[in-house]
C-alpha atoms as a PDB file:
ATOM      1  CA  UNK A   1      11.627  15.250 -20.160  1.00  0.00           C
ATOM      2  CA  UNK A   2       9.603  13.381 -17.605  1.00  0.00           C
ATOM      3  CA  UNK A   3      10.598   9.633 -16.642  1.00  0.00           C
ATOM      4  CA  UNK A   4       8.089   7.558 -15.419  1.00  0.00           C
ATOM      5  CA  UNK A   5       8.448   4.301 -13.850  1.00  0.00           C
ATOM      6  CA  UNK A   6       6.683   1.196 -13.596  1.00  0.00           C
ATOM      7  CA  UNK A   7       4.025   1.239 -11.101  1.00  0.00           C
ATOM      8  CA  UNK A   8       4.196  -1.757  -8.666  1.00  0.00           C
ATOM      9  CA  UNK A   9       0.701  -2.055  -6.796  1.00  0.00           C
ATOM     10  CA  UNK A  10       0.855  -4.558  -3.390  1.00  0.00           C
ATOM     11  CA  UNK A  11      -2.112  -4.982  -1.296  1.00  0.00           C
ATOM     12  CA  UNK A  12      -1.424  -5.870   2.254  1.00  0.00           C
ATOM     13  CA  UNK A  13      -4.421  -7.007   4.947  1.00  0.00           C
ATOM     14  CA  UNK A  14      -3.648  -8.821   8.136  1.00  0.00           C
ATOM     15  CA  UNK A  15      -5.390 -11.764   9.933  1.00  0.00           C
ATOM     16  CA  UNK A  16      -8.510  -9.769  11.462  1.00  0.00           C
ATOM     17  CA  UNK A  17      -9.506  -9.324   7.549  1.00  0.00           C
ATOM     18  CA  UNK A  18     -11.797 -12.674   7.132  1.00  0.00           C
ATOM     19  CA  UNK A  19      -9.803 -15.030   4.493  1.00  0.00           C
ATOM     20  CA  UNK A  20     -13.464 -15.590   2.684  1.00  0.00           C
ATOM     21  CA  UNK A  21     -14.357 -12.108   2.377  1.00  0.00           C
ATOM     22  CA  UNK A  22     -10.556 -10.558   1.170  1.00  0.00           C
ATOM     23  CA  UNK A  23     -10.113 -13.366  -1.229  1.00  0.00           C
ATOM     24  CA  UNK A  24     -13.898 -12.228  -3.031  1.00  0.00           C
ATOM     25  CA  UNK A  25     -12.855  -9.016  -2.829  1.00  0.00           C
ATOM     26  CA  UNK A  26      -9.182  -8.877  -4.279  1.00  0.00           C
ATOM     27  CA  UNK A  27     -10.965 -10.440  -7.810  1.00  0.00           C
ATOM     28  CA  UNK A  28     -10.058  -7.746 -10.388  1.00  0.00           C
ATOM     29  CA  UNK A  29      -8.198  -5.926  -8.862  1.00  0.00           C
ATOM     30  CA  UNK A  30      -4.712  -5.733 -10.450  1.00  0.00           C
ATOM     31  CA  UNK A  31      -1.597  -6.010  -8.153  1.00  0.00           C
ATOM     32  CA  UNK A  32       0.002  -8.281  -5.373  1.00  0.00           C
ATOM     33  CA  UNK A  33      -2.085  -9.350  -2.605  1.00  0.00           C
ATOM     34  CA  UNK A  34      -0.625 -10.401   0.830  1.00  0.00           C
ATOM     35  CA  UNK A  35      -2.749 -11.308   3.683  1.00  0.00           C
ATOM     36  CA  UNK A  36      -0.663 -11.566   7.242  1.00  0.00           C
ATOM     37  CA  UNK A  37      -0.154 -13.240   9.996  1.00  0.00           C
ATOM     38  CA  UNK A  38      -0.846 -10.951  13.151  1.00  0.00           C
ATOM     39  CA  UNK A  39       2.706 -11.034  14.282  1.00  0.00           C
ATOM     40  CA  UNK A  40       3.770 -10.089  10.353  1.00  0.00           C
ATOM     41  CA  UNK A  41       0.889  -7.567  10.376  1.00  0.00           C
ATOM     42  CA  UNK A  42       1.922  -5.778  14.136  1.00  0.00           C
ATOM     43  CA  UNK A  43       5.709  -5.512  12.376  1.00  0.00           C
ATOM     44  CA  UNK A  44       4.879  -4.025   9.238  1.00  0.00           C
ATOM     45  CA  UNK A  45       2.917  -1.443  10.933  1.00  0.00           C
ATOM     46  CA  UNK A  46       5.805  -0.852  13.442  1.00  0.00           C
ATOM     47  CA  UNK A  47       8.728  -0.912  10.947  1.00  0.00           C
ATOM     48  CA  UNK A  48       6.849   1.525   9.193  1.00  0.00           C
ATOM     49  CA  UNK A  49       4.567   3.176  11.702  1.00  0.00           C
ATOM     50  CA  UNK A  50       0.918   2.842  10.719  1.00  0.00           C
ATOM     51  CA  UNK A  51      -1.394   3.402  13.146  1.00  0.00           C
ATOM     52  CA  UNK A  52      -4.802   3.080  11.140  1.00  0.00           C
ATOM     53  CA  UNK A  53      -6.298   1.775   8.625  1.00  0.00           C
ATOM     54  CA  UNK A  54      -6.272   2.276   5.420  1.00  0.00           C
ATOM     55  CA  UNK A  55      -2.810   3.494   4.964  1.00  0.00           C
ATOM     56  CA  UNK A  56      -1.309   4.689   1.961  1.00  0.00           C
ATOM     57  CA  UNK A  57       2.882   3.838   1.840  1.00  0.00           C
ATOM     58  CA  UNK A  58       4.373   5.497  -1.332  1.00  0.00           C
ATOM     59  CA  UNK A  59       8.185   3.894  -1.981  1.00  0.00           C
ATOM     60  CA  UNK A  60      10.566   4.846  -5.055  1.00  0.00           C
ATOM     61  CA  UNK A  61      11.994   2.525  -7.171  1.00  0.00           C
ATOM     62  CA  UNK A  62      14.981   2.482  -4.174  1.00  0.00           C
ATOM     63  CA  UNK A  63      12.693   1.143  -1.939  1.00  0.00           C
ATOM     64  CA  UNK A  64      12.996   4.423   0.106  1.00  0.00           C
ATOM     65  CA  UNK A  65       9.436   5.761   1.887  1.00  0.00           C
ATOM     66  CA  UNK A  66       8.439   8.756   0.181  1.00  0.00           C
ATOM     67  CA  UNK A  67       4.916   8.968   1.879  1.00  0.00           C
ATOM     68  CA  UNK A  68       2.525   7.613   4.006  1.00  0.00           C
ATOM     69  CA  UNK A  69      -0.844   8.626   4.718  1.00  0.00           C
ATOM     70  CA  UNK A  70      -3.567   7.110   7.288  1.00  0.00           C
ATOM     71  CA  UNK A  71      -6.334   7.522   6.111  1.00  0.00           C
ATOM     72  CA  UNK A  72      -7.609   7.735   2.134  1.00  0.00           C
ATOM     73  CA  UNK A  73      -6.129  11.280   1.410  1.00  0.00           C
ATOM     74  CA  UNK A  74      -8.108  11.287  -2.221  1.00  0.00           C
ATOM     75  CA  UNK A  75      -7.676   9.819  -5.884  1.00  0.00           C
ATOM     76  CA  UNK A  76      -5.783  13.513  -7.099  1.00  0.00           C
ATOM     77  CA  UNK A  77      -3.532  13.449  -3.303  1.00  0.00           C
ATOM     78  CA  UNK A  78      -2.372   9.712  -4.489  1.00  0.00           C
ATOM     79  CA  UNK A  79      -1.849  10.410  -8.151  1.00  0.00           C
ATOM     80  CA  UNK A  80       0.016  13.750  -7.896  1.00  0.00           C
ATOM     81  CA  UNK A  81       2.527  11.558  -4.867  1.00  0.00           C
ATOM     82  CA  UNK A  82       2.762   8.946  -7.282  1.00  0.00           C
ATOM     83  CA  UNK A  83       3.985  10.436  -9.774  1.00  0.00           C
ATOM     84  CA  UNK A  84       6.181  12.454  -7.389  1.00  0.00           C
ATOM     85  CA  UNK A  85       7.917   8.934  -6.697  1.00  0.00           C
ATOM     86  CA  UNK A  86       8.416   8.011 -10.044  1.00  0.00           C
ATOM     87  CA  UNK A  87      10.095  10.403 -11.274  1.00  0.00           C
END
């Protein structure tokens, strides 16, 4: 038997997004949103080494990294390492 858990979606952008155009664009979209700061934005990506954008950070329900990926590595790529986490 496979346990799944709850899926927790968070959307994070930093200050070089424009606040007009990421506010029109997070409509519908379920999840948490958080726009940064540059100073919050520069230590997220250094806590947790991004270097591009968009990145991908998969955590279990631990809050351990399981993943990352820079760069959109596909709809099937995302599913199959989300479900890889949740189990």
């Amino acid at each position: 038997e496979i346990k799944f858990n709850t899926i927790i979606y968070i959307y994070v952008t930093g200050a070089s997004s424009p606040e007009h155009r990421w506010a029109s664009m997070i409509h519908g979209i379920s999840g948490i949103h958080y726009r940064l700061t540059n100073a919050q934005w520069n230590e997220l990506c250094s806590m947790q080494g991004v270097t591009g954008i968009p990145a991908y950070l998969i955590f279990d329900d631990e809050g351990r990294l399981r993943k990352k990926f820079i760069g959109f590595p596909g709809t099937d790529v995302l599913s199959q390492e989300l479900l890889r986490a949740g189990r």
